[in-house]
N, C-alpha and C. Protein backbone atom coordinates (compact mmCIF):
# COMPACT_ATOMS: atom_id res chain seq x y z
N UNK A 1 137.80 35.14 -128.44
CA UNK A 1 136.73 34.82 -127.52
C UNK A 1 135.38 35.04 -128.18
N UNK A 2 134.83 36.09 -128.64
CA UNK A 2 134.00 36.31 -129.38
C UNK A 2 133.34 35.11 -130.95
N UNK A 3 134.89 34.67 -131.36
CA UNK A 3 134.44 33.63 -132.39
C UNK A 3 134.00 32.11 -131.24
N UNK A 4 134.68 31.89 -130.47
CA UNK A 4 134.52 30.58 -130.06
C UNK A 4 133.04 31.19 -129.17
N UNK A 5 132.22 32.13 -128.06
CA UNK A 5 131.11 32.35 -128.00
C UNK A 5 130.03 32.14 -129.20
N UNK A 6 130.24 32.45 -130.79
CA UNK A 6 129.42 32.77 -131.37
C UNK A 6 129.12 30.88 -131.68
N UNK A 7 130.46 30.18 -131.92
CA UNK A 7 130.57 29.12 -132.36
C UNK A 7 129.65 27.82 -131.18
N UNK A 8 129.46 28.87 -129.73
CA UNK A 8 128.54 27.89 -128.82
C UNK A 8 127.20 28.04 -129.03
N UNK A 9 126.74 29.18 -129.82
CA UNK A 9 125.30 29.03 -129.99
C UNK A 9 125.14 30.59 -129.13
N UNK A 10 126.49 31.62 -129.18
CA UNK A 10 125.62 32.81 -128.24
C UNK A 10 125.51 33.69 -129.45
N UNK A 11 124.64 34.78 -129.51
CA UNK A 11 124.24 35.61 -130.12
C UNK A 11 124.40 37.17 -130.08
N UNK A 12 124.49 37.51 -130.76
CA UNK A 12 124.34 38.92 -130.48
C UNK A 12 125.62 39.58 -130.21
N UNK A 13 126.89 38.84 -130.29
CA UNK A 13 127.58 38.54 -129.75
C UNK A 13 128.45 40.10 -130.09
N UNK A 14 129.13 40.77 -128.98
CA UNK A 14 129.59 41.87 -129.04
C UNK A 14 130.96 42.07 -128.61
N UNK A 15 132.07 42.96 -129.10
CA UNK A 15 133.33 42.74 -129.00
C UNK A 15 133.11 45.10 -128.03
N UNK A 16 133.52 44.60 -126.54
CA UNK A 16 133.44 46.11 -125.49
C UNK A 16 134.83 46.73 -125.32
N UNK A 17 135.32 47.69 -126.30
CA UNK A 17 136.38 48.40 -126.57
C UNK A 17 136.71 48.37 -124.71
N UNK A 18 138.09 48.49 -124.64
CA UNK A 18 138.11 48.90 -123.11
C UNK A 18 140.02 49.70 -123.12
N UNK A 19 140.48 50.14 -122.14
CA UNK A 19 141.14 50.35 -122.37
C UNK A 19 142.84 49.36 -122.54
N UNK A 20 142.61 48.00 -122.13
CA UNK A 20 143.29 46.89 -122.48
C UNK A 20 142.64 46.23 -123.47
N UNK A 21 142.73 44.86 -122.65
CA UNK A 21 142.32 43.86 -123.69
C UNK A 21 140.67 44.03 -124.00
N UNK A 22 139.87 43.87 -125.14
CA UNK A 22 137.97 43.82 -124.87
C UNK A 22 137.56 43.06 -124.49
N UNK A 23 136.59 43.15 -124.14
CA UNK A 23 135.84 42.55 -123.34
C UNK A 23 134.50 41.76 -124.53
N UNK A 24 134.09 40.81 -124.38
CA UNK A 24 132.75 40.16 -125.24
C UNK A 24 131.79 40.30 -124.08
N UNK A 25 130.92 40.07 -124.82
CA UNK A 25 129.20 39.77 -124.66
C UNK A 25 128.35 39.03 -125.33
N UNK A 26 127.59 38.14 -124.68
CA UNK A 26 126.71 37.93 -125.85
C UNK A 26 125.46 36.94 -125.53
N UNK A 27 124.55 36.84 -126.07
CA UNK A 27 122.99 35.79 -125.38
C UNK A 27 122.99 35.11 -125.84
N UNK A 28 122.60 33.62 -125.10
CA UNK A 28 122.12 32.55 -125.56
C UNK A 28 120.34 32.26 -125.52
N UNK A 29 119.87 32.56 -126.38
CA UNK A 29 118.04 32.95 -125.95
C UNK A 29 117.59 31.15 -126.32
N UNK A 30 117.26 30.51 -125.44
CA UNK A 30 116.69 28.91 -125.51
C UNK A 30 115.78 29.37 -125.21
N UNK A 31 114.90 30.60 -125.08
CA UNK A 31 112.94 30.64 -124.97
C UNK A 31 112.85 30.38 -123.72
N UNK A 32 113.92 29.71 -122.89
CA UNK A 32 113.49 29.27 -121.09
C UNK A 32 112.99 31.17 -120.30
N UNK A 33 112.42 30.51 -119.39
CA UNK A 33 111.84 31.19 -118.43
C UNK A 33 113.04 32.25 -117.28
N UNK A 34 114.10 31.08 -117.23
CA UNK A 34 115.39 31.77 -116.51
C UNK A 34 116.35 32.19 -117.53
N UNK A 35 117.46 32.63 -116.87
CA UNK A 35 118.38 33.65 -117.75
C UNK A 35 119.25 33.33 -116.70
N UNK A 36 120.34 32.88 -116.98
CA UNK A 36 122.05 32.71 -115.76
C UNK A 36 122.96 33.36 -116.86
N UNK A 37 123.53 34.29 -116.12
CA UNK A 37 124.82 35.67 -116.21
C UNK A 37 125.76 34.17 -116.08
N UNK A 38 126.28 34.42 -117.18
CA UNK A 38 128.14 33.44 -117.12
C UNK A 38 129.42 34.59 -117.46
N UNK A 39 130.32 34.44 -116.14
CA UNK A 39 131.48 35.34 -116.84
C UNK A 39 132.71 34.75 -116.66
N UNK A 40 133.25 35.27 -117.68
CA UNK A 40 134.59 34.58 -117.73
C UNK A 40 135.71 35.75 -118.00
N UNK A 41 136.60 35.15 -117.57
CA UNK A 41 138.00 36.44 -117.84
C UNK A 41 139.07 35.60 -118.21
N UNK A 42 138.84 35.68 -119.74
CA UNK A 42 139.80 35.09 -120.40
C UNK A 42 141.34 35.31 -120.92
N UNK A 43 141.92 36.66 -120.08
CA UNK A 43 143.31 36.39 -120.50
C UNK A 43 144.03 35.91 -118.37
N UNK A 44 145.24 35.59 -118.61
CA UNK A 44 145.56 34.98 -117.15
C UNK A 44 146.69 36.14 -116.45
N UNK A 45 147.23 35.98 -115.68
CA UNK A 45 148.40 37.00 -115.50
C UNK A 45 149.72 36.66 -116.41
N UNK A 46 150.50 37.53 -116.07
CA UNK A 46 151.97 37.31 -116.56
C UNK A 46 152.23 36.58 -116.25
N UNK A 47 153.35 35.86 -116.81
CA UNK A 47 154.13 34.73 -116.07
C UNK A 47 155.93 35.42 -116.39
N UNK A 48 156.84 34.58 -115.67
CA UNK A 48 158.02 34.31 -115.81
C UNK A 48 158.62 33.29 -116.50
N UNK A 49 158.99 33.54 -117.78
CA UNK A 49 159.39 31.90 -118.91
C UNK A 49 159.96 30.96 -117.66
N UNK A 50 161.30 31.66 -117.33
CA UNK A 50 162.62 30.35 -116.09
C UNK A 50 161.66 29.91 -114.92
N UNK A 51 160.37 30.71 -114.76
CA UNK A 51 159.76 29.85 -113.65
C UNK A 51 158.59 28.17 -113.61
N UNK A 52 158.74 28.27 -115.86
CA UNK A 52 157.94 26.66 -115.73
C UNK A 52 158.34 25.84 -116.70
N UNK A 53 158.18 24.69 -116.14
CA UNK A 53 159.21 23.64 -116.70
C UNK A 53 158.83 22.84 -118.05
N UNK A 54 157.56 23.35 -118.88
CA UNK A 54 157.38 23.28 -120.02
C UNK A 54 157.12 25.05 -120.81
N UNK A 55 157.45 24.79 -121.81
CA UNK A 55 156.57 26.42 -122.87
C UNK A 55 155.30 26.88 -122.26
N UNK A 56 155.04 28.00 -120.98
CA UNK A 56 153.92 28.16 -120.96
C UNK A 56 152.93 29.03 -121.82
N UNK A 57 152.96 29.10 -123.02
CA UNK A 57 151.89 29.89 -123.70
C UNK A 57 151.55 28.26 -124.57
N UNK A 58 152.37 27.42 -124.38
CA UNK A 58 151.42 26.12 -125.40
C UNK A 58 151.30 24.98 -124.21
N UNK A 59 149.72 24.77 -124.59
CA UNK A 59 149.40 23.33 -123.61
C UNK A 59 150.12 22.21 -123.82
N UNK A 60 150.64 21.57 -122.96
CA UNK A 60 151.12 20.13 -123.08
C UNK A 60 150.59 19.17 -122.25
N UNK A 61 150.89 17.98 -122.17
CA UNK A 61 150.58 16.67 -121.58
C UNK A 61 152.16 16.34 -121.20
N UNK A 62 152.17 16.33 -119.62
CA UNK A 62 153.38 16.36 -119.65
C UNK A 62 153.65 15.34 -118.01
N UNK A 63 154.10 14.79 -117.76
CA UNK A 63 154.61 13.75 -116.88
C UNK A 63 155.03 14.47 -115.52
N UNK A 64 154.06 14.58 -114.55
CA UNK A 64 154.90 14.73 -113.16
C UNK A 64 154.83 14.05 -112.01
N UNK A 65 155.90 13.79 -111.60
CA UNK A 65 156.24 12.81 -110.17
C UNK A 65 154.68 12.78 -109.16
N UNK A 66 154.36 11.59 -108.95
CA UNK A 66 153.10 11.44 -108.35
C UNK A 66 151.89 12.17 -108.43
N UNK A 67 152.17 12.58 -109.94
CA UNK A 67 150.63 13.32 -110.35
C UNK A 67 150.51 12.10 -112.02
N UNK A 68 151.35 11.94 -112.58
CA UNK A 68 151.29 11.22 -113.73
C UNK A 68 151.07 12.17 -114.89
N UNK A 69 150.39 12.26 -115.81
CA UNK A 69 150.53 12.95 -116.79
C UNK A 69 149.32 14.07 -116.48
N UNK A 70 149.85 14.88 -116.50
CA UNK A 70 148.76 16.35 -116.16
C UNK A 70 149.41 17.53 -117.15
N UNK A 71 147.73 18.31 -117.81
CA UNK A 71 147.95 19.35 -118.56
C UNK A 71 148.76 20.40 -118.11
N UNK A 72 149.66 20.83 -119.12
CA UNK A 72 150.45 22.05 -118.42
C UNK A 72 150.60 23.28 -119.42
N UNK A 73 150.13 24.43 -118.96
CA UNK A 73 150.23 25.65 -120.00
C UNK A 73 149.53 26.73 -119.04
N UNK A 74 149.71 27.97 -119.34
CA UNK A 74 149.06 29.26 -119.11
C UNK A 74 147.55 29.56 -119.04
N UNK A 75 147.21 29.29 -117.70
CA UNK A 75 145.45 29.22 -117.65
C UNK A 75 145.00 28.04 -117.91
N UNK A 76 146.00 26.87 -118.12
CA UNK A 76 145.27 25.63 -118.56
C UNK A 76 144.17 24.85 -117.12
N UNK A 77 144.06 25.19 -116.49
CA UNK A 77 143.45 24.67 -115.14
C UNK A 77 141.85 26.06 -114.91
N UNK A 78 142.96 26.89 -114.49
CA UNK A 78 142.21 28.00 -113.52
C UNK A 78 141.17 28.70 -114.51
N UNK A 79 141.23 28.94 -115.69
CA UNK A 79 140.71 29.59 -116.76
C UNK A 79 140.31 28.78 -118.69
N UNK A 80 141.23 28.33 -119.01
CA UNK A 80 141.19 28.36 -120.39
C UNK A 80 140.59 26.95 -120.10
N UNK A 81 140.94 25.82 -119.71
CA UNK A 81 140.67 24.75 -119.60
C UNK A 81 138.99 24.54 -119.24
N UNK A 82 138.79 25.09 -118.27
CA UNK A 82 137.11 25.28 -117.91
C UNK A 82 136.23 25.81 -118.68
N UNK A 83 136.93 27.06 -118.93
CA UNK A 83 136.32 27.61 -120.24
C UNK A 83 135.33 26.93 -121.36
N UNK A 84 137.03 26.45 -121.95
CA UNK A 84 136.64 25.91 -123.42
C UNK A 84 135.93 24.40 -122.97
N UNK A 85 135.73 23.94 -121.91
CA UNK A 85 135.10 22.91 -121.98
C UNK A 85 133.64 23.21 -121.62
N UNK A 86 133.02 24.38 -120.96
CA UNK A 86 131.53 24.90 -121.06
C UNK A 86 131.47 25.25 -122.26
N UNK A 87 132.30 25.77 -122.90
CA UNK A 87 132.16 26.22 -124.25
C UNK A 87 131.51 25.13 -125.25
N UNK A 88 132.30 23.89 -125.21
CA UNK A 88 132.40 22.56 -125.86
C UNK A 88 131.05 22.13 -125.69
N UNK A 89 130.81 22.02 -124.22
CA UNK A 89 129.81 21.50 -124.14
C UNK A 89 127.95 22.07 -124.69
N UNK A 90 128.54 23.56 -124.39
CA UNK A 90 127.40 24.17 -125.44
C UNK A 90 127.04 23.88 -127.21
N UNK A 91 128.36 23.88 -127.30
CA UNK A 91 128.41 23.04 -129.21
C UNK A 91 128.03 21.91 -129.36
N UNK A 92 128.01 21.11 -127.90
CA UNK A 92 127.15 19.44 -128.16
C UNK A 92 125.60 20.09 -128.61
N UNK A 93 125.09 20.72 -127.51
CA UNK A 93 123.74 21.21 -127.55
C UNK A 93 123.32 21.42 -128.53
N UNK A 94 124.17 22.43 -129.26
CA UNK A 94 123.71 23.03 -130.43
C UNK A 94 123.51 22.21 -131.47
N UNK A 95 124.81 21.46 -131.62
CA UNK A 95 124.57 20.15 -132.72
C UNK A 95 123.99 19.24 -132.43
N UNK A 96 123.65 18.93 -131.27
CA UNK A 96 122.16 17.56 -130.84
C UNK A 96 120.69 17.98 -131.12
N UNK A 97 120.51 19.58 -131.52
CA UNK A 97 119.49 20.19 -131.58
C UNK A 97 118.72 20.27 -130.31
N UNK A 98 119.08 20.17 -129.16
CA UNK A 98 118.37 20.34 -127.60
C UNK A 98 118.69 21.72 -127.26
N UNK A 99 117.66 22.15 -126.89
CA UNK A 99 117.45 23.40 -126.01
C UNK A 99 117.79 23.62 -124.70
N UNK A 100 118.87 24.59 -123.82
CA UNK A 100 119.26 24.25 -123.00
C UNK A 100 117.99 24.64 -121.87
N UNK A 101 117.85 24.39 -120.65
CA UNK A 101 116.71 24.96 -119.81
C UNK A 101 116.66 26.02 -118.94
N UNK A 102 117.76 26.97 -119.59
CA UNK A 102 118.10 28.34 -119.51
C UNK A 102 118.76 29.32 -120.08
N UNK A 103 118.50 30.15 -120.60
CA UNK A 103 118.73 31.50 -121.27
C UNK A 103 120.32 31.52 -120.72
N UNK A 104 121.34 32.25 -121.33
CA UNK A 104 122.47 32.32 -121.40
C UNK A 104 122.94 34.33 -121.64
N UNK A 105 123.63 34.62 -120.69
CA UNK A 105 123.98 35.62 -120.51
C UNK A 105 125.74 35.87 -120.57
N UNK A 106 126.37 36.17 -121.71
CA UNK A 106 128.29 35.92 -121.34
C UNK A 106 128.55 37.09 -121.34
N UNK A 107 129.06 37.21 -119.93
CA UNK A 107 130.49 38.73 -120.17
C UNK A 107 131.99 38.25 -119.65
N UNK A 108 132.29 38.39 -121.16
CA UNK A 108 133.49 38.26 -120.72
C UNK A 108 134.61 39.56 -120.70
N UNK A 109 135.92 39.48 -119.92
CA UNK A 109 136.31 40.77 -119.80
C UNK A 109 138.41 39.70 -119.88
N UNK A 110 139.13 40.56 -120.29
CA UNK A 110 140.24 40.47 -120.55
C UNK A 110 141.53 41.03 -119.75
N UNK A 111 140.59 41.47 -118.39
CA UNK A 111 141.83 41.89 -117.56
C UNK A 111 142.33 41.12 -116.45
N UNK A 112 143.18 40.53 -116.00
CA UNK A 112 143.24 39.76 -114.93
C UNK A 112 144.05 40.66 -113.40
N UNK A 113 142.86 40.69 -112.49
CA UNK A 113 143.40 41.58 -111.25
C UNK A 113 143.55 42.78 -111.19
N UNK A 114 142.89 43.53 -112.41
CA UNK A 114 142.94 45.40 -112.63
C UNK A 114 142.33 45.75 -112.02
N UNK A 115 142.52 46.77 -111.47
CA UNK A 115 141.95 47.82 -110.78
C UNK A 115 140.91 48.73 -112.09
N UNK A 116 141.30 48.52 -113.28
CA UNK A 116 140.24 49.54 -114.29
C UNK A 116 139.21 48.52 -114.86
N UNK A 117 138.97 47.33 -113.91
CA UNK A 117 137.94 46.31 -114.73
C UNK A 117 136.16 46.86 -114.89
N UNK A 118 136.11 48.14 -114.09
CA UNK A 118 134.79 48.77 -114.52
C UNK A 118 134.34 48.87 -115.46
N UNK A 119 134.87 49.09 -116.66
CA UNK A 119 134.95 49.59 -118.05
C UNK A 119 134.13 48.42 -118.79
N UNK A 120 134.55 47.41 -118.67
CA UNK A 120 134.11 45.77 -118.61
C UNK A 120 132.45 45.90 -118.30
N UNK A 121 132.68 46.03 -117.18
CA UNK A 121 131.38 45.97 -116.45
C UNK A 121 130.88 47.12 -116.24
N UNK A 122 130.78 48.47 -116.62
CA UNK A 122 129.52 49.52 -116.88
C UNK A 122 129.14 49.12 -118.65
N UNK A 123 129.89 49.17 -119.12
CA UNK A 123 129.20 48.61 -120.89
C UNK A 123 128.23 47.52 -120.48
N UNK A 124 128.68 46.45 -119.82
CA UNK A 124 128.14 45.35 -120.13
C UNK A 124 126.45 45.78 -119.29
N UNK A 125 126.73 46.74 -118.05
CA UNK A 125 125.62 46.66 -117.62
C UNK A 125 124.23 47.77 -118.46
N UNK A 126 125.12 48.55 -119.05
CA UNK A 126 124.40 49.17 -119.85
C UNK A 126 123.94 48.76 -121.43
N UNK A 127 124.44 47.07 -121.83
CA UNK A 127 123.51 46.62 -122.56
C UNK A 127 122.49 45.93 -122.19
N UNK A 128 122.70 45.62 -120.95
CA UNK A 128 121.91 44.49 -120.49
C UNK A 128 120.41 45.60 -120.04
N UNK A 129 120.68 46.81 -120.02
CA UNK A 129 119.92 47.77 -119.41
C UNK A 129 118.37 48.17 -120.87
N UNK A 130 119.38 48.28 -122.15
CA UNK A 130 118.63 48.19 -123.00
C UNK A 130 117.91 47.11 -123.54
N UNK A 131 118.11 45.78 -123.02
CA UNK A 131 117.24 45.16 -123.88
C UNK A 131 116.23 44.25 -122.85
């Protein structure tokens, strides 16, 4: 998470020890006047292999009855899919050389549905406190 943030143009970019998975951080400074907090929680829950009808840890393109061909994998919808396409779309920016018309704020955190997701979010609020 941290390489594909740095690879959109965020900065500063920080990897928040936690007691699971870490958590990132990191700024996108375009000089704008506003600043929008983006967060994302990039790992998904468990799954059960016998409960899906392709490999869910790899995306596929896969054929279903009155849907036609729709992505299928672990977070491919609810999380990873949205993701990496704000993500994407920040790397147009960067490589068109346009400035976006707001400052960029990412925390991201790696727990899905914990009860210990504080950890996440007191770091993050205590960088945001220093600068």
């Amino acid at each position: 998470m941290a390489k594909l943030a740095q690879d959109a143009g965020f900065t500063g970019v920080k990897i928040i020890p936690t007691s699971g998975k870490p958590g990132v951080f990191g700024r996108l400074d375009s000089g704008a006047k506003a600043t929008v907090a983006v967060y994302f929680m990039y790992d998904v829950k468990q799954f059960v292999p016998s409960e899906w009808s392709s490999p869910p840890l790899e995306a596929r393109l896969v054929e279903k009855p009155g849907l036609g061909t729709v992505c299928m994998g672990r977070g491919a919808v609810n999380q990873k899919g949205p993701q990496n396409s704000f993500l994407s779309a920040l790397q147009a920016f960067k490589s068109s050389g346009k400035k976006l018309p707001v400052n960029l704020v990412l925390v991201c955190e790696g727990r899905k549905k914990s009860p210990r997701r504080t950890s996440v979010k007191s770091s993050t609020a205590r960088m945001c406190s220093r600068t």
